[in-house]
C-alpha atoms as a PDB file:
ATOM      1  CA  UNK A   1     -10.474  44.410 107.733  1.00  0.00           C
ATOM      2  CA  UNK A   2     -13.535  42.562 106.742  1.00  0.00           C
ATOM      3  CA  UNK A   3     -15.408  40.007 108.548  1.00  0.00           C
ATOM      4  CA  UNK A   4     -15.474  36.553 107.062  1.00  0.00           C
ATOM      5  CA  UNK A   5     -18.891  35.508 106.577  1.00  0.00           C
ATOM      6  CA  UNK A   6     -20.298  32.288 108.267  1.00  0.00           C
ATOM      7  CA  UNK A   7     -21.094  29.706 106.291  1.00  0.00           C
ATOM      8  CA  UNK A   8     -23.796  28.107 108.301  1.00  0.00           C
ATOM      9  CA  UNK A   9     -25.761  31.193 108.400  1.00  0.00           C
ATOM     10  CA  UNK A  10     -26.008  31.022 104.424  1.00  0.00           C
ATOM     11  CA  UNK A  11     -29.074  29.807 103.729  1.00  0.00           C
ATOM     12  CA  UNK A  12     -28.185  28.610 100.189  1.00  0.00           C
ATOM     13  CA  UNK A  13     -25.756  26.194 101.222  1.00  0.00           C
ATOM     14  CA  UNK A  14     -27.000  22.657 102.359  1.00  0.00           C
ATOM     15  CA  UNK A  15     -25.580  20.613 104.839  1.00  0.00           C
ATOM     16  CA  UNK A  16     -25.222  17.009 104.656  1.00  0.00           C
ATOM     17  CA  UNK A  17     -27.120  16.242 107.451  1.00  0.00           C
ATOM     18  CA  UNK A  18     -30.070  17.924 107.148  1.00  0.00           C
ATOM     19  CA  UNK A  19     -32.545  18.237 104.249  1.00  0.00           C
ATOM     20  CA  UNK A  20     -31.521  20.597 101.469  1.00  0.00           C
ATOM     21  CA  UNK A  21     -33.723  23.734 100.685  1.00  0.00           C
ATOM     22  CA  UNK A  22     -35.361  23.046  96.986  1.00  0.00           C
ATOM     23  CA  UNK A  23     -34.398  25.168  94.344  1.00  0.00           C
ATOM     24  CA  UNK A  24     -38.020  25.683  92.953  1.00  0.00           C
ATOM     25  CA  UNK A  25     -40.786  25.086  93.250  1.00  0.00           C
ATOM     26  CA  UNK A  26     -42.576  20.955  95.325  1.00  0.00           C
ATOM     27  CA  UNK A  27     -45.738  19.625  94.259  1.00  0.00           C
ATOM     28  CA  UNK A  28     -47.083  17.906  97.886  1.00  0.00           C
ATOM     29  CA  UNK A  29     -47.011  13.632  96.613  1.00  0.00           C
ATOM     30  CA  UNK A  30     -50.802  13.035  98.481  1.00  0.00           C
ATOM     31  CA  UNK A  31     -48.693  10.596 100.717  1.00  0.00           C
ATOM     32  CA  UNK A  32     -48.409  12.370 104.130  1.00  0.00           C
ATOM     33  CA  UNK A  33     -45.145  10.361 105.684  1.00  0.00           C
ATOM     34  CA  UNK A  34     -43.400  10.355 102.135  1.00  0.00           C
ATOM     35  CA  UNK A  35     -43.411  13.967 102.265  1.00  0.00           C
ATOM     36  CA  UNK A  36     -41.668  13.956 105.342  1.00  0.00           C
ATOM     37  CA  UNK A  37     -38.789  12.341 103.808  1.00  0.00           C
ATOM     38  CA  UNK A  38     -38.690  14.790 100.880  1.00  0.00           C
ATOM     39  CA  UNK A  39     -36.817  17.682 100.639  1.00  0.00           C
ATOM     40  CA  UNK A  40     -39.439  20.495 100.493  1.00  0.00           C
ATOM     41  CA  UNK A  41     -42.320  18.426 100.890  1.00  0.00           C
ATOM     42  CA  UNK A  42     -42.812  16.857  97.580  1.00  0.00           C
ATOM     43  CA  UNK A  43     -41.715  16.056  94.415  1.00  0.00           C
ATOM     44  CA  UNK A  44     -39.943  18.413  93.105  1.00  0.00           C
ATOM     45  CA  UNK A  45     -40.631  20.486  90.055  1.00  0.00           C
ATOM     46  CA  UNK A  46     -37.971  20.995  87.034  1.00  0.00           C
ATOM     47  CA  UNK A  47     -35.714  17.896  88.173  1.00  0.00           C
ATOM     48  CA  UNK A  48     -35.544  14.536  87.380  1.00  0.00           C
ATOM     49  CA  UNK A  49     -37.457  11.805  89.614  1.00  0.00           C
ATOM     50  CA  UNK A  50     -36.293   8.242  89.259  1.00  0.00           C
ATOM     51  CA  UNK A  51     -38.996   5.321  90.619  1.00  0.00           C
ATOM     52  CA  UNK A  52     -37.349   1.712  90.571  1.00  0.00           C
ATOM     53  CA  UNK A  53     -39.439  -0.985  90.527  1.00  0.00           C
ATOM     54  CA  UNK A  54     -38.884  -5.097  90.178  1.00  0.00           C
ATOM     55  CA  UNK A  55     -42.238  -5.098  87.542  1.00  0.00           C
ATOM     56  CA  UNK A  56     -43.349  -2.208  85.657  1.00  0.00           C
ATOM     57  CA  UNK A  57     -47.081  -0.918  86.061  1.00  0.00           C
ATOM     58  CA  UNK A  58     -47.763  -1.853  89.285  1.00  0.00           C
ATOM     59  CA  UNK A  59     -46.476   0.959  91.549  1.00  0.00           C
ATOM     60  CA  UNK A  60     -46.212   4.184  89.917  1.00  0.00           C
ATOM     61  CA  UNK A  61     -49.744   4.801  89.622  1.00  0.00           C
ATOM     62  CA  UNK A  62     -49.834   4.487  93.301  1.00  0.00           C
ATOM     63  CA  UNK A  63     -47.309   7.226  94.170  1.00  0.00           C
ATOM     64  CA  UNK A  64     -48.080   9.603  91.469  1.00  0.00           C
ATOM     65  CA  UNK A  65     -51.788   9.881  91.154  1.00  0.00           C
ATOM     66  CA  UNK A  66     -52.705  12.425  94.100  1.00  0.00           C
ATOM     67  CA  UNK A  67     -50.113  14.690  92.469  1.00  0.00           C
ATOM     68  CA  UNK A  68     -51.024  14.449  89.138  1.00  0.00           C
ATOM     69  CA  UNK A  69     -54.703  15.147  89.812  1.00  0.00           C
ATOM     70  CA  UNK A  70     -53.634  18.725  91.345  1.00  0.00           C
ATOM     71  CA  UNK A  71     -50.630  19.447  89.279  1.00  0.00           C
ATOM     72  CA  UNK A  72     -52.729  22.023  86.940  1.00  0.00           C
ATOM     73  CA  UNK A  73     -54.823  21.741  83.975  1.00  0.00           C
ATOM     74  CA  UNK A  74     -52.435  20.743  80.867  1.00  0.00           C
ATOM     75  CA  UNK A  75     -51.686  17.664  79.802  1.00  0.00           C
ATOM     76  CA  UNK A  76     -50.226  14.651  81.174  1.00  0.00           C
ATOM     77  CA  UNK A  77     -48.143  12.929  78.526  1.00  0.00           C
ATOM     78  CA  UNK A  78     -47.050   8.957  79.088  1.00  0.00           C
ATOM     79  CA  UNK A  79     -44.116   7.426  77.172  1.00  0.00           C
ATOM     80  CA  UNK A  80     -43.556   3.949  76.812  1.00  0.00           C
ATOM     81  CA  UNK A  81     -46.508   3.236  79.461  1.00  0.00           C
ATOM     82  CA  UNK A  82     -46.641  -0.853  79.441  1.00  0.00           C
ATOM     83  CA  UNK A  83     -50.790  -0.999  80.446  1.00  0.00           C
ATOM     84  CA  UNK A  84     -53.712   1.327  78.994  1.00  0.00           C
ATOM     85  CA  UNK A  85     -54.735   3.009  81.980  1.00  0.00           C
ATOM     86  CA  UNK A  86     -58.113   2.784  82.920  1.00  0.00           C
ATOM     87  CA  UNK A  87     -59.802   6.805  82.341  1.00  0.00           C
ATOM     88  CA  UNK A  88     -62.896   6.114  84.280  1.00  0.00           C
ATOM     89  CA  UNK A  89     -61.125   5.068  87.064  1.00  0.00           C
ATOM     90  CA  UNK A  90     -58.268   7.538  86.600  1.00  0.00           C
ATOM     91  CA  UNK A  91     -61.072  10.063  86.475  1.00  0.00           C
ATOM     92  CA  UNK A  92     -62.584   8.803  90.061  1.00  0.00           C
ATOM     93  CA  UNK A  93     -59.552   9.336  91.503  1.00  0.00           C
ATOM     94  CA  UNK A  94     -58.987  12.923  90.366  1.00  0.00           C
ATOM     95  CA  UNK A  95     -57.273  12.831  87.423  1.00  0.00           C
ATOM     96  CA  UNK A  96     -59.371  14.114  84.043  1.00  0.00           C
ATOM     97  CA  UNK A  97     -58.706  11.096  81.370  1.00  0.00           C
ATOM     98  CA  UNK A  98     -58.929  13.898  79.134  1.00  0.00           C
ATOM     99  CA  UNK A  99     -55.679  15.273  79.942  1.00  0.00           C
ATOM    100  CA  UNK A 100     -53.997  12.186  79.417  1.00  0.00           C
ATOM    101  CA  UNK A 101     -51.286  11.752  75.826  1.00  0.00           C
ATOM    102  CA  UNK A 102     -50.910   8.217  75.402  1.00  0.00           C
ATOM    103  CA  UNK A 103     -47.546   7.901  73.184  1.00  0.00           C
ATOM    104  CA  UNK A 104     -46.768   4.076  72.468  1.00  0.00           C
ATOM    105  CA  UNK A 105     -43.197   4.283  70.873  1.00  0.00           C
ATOM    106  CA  UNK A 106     -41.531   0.852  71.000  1.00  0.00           C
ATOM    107  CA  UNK A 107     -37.919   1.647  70.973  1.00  0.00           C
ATOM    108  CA  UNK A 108     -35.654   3.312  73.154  1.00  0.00           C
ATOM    109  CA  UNK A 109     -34.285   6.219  70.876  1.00  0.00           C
ATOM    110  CA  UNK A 110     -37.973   7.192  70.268  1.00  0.00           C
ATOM    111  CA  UNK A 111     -39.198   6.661  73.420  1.00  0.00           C
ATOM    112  CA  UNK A 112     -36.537   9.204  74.384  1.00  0.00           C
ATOM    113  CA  UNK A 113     -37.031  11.802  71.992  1.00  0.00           C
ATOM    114  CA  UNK A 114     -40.994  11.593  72.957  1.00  0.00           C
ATOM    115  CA  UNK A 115     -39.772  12.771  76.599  1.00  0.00           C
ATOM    116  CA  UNK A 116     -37.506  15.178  75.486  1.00  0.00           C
ATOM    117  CA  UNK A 117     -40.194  17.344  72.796  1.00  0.00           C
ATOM    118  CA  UNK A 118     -43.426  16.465  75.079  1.00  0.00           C
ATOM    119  CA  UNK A 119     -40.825  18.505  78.329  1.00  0.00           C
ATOM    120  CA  UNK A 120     -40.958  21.597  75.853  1.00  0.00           C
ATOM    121  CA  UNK A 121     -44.485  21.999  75.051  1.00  0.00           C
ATOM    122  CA  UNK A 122     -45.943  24.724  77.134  1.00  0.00           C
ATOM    123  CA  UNK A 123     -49.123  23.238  77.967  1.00  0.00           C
ATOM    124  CA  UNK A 124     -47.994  20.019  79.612  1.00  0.00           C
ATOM    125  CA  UNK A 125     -47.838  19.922  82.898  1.00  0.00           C
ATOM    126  CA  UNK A 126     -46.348  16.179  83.218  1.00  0.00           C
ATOM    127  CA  UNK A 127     -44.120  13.610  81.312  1.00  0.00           C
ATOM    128  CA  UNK A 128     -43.936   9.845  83.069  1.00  0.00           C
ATOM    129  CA  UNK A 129     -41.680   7.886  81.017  1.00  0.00           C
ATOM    130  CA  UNK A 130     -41.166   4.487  80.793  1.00  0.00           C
ATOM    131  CA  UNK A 131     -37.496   4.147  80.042  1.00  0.00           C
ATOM    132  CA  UNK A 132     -35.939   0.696  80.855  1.00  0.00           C
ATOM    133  CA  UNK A 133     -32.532   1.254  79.095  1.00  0.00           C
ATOM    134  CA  UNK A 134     -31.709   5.227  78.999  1.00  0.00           C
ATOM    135  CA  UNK A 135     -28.121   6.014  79.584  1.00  0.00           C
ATOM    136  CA  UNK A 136     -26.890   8.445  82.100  1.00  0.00           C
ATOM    137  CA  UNK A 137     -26.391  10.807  79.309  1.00  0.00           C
ATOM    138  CA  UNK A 138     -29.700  10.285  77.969  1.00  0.00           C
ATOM    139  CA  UNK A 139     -30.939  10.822  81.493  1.00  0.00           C
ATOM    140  CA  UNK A 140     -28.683  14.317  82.358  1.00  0.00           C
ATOM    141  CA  UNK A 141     -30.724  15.839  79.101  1.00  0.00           C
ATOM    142  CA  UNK A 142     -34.052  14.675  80.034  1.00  0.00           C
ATOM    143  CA  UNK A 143     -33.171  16.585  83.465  1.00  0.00           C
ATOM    144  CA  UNK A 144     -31.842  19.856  81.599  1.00  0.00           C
ATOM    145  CA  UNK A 145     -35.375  19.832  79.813  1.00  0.00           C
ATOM    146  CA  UNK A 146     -37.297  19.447  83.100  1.00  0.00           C
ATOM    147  CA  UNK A 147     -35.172  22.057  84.542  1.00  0.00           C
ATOM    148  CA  UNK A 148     -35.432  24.579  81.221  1.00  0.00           C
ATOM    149  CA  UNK A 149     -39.161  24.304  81.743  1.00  0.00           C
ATOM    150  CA  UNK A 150     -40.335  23.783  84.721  1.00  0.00           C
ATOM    151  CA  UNK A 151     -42.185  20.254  84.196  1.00  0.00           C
ATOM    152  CA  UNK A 152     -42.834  17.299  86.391  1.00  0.00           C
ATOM    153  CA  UNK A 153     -40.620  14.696  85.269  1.00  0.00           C
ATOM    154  CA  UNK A 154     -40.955  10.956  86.276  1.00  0.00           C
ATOM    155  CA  UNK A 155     -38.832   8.160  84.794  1.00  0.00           C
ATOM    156  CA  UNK A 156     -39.800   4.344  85.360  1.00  0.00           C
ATOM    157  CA  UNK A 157     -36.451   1.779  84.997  1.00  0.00           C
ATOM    158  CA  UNK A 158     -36.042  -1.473  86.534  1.00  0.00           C
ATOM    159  CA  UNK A 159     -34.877  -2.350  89.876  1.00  0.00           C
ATOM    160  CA  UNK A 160     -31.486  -3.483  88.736  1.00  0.00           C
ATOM    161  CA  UNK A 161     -30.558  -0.147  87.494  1.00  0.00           C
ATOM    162  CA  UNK A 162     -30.009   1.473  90.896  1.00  0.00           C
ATOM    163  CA  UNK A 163     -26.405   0.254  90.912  1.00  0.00           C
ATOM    164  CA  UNK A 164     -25.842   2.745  88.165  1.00  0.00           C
ATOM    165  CA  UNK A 165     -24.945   6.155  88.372  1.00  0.00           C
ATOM    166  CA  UNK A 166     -27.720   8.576  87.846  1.00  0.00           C
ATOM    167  CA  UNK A 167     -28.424  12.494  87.293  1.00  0.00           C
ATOM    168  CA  UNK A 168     -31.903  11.999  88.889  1.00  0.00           C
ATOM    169  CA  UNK A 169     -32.611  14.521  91.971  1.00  0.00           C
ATOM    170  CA  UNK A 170     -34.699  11.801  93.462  1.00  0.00           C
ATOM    171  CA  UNK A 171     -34.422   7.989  93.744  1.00  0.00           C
ATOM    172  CA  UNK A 172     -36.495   5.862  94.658  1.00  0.00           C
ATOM    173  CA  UNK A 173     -37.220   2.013  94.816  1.00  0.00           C
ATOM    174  CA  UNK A 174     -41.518   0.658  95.346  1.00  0.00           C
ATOM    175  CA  UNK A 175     -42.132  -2.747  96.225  1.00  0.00           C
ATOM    176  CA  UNK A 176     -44.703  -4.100  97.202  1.00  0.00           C
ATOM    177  CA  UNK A 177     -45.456  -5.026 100.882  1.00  0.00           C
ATOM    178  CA  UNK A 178     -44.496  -9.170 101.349  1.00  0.00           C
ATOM    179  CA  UNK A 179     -48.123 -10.364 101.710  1.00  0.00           C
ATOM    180  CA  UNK A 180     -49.913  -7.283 101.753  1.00  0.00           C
ATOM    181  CA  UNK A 181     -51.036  -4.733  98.809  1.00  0.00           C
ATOM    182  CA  UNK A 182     -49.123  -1.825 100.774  1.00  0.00           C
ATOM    183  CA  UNK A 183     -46.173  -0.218  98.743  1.00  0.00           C
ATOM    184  CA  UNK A 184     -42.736  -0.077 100.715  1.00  0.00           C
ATOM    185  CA  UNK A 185     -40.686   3.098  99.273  1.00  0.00           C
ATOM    186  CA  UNK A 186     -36.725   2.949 100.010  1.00  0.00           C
ATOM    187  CA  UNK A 187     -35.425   6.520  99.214  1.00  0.00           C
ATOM    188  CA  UNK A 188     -32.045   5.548  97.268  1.00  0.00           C
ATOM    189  CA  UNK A 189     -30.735   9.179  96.817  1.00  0.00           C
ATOM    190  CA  UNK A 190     -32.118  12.597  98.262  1.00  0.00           C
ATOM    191  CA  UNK A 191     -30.729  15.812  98.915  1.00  0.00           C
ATOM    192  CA  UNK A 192     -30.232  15.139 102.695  1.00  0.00           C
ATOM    193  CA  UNK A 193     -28.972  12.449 105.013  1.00  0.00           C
ATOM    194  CA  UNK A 194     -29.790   9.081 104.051  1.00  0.00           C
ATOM    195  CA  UNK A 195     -33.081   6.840 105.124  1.00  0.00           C
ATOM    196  CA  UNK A 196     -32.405   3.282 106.716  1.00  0.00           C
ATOM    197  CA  UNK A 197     -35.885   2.586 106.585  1.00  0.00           C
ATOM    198  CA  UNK A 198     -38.437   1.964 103.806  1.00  0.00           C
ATOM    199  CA  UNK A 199     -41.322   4.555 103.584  1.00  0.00           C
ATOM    200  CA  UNK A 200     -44.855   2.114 104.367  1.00  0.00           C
ATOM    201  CA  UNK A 201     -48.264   3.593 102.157  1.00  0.00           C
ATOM    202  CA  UNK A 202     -50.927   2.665 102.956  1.00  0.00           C
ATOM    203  CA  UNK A 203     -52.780  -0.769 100.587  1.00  0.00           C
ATOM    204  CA  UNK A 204     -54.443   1.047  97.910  1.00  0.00           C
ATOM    205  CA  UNK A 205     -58.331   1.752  97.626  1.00  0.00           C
ATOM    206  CA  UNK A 206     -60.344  -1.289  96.065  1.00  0.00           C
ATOM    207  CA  UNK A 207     -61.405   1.585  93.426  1.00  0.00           C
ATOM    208  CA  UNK A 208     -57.653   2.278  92.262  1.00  0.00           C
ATOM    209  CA  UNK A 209     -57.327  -0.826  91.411  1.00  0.00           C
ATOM    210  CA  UNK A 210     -58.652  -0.094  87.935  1.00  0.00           C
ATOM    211  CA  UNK A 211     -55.901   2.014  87.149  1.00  0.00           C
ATOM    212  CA  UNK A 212     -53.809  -0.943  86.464  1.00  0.00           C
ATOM    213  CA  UNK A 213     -56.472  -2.769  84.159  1.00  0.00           C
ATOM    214  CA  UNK A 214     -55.193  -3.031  80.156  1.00  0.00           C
ATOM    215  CA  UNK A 215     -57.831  -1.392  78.459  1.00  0.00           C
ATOM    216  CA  UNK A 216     -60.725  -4.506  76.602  1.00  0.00           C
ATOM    217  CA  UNK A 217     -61.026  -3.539  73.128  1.00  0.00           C
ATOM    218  CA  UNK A 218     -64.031  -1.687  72.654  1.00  0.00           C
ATOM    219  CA  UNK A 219     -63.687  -0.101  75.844  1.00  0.00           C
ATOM    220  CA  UNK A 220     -64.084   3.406  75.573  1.00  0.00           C
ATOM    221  CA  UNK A 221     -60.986   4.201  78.182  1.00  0.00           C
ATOM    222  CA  UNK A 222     -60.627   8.148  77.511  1.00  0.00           C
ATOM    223  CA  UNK A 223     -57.207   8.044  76.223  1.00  0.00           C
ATOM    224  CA  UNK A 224     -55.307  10.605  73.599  1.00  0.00           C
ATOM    225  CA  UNK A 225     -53.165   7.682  71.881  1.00  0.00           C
ATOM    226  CA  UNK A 226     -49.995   8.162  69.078  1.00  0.00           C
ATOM    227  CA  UNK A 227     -47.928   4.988  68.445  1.00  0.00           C
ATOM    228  CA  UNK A 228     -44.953   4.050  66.111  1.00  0.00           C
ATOM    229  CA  UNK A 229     -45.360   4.542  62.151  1.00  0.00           C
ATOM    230  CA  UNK A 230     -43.136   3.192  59.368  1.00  0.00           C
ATOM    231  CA  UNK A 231     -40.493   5.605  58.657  1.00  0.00           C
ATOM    232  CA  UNK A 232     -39.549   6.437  62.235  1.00  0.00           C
ATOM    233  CA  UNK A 233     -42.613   8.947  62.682  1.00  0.00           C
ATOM    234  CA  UNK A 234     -44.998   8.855  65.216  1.00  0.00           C
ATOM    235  CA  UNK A 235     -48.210   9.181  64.076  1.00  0.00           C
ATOM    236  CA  UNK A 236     -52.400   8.225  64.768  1.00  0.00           C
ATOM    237  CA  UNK A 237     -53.752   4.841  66.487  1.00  0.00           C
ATOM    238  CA  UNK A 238     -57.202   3.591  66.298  1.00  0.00           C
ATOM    239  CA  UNK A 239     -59.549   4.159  67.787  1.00  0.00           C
ATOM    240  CA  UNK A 240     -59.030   7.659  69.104  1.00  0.00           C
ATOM    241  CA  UNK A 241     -57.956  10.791  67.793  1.00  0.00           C
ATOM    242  CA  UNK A 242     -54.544  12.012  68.169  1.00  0.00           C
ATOM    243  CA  UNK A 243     -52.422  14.664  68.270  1.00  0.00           C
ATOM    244  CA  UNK A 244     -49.755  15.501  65.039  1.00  0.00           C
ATOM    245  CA  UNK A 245     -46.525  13.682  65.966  1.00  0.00           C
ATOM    246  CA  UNK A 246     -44.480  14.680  62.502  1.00  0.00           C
ATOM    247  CA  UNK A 247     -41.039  15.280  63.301  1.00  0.00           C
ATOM    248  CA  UNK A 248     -40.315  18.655  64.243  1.00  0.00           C
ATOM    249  CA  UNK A 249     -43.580  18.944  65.351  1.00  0.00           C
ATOM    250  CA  UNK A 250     -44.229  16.105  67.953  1.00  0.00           C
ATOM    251  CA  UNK A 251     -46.512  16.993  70.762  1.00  0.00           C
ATOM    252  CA  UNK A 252     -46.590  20.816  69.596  1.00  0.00           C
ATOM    253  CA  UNK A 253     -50.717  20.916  69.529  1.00  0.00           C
ATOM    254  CA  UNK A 254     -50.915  19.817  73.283  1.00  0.00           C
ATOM    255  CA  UNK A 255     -52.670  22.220  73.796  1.00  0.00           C
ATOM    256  CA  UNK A 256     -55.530  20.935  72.381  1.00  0.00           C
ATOM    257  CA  UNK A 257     -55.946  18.192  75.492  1.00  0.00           C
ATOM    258  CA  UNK A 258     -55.751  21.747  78.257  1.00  0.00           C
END
């Protein structure tokens, strides 16, 4: 008669209590005590990676930088972004302004759709997206794209949206530090038991603190930019050269930025 297999020695099977195994591959974050808290060590690639925040632009730069500045070579595509990063300072801090797409698409279904073709282009390594009012739907196929191709995948929404349901692997909520210019990091939802408290970084660098400067006009930042166009296309911006964004073939030349 045949023995019944244990389940704890499976290692495929994750228990509640303890962080799960990831099913790919981590990128480290740069932030040593966040990575603690991760499953795997980082953020994980092919999977969906929610970052809540009361005000848009001020905190995302923060946790994503260090990673972005190792994740490869390819391009780094931002939808929706609500500030013109700064590329020389970008570029101090590891991260080639050269590798950066731009894509200023105003409303939700096109900010969307931007994600979605920019997660299929082989060359790009990462989408952020700035995506105040996707729907859990919208969200689940944004995550089946990350997961088809193996991409980095970050989503920006508003602090009010983490009473909603969500498909995201990896929730999380930055604030800043009450009288400080530290970010606090409450883990919402992770593959293991939950965190009671807050994750503390570190205040930033006086140098990063051009990442969050809107581009002067004039100022040369480094940026690939495409914006809305009449019709419902995406197409060039002054004053720098773009990629083609015609529909069917949005994002397809990203190459281009490797």
């Amino acid at each position: 008669m045949p023995r019944p297999f244990p389940v704890a020695a499976d290692p495929a099977i994750w228990h509640a209590d303890e962080l799960a195994r990831p099913s790919g591959q981590v990128l480290a974050t740069g932030h040593a005590a966040l990575d603690q808290q991760l499953p795997g060590g980082g953020w994980p690639v092919g999977a969906l990676v929610e970052i809540l925040q009361a005000h848009s632009g001020q905190n995302e730069w923060r946790l994503l930088l260090p990673a972005l500045a190792r994740c490869g070579s390819g391009p780094v595509v931002l939808v929706g972004a609500p500030h013109m990063p700064f590329g020389p300072g970008l570029s101090a801090q590891g991260l080639a302004w050269e590798r950066l797409l731009w894509v200023r698409a105003q409303e939700p279904a096109a900010r969307m759709w931007a994600c979605e073709q920019a997660l299929r282009c082989t060359q790009v390594r990462a989408v952020l997206g700035w995506l105040p009012q996707a729907r859990v739907d919208q969200l689940r196929r944004l995550q089946m794209a990350a997961a088809e191709h193996a991409k980095l995948l970050f989503v920006m929404r508003p602090a009010r949206a983490q009473t909603e349901s969500s498909p995201a692997v990896l929730r999380l909520l930055a604030s800043l530090q009450p009288g400080g210019d530290g970010v606090a990091v409450d883990i919402l939802k992770r593959r293991g038991p939950p965190v009671v408290q807050p994750v503390q970084l570190a205040a930033r660098a006086g140098r990063l603190a051009a990442l969050l400067t809107r581009g002067r006009p004039g100022l040369h930042t480094g940026l690939h930019m495409a914006s809305d166009m009449p019709g419902g296309r995406m197409g060039a911006a002054a004053p720098h050269p773009v990629l083609s964004t015609k529909a069917g073939d949005v994002l397809a030349r990203t190459a281009a930025l490797a």
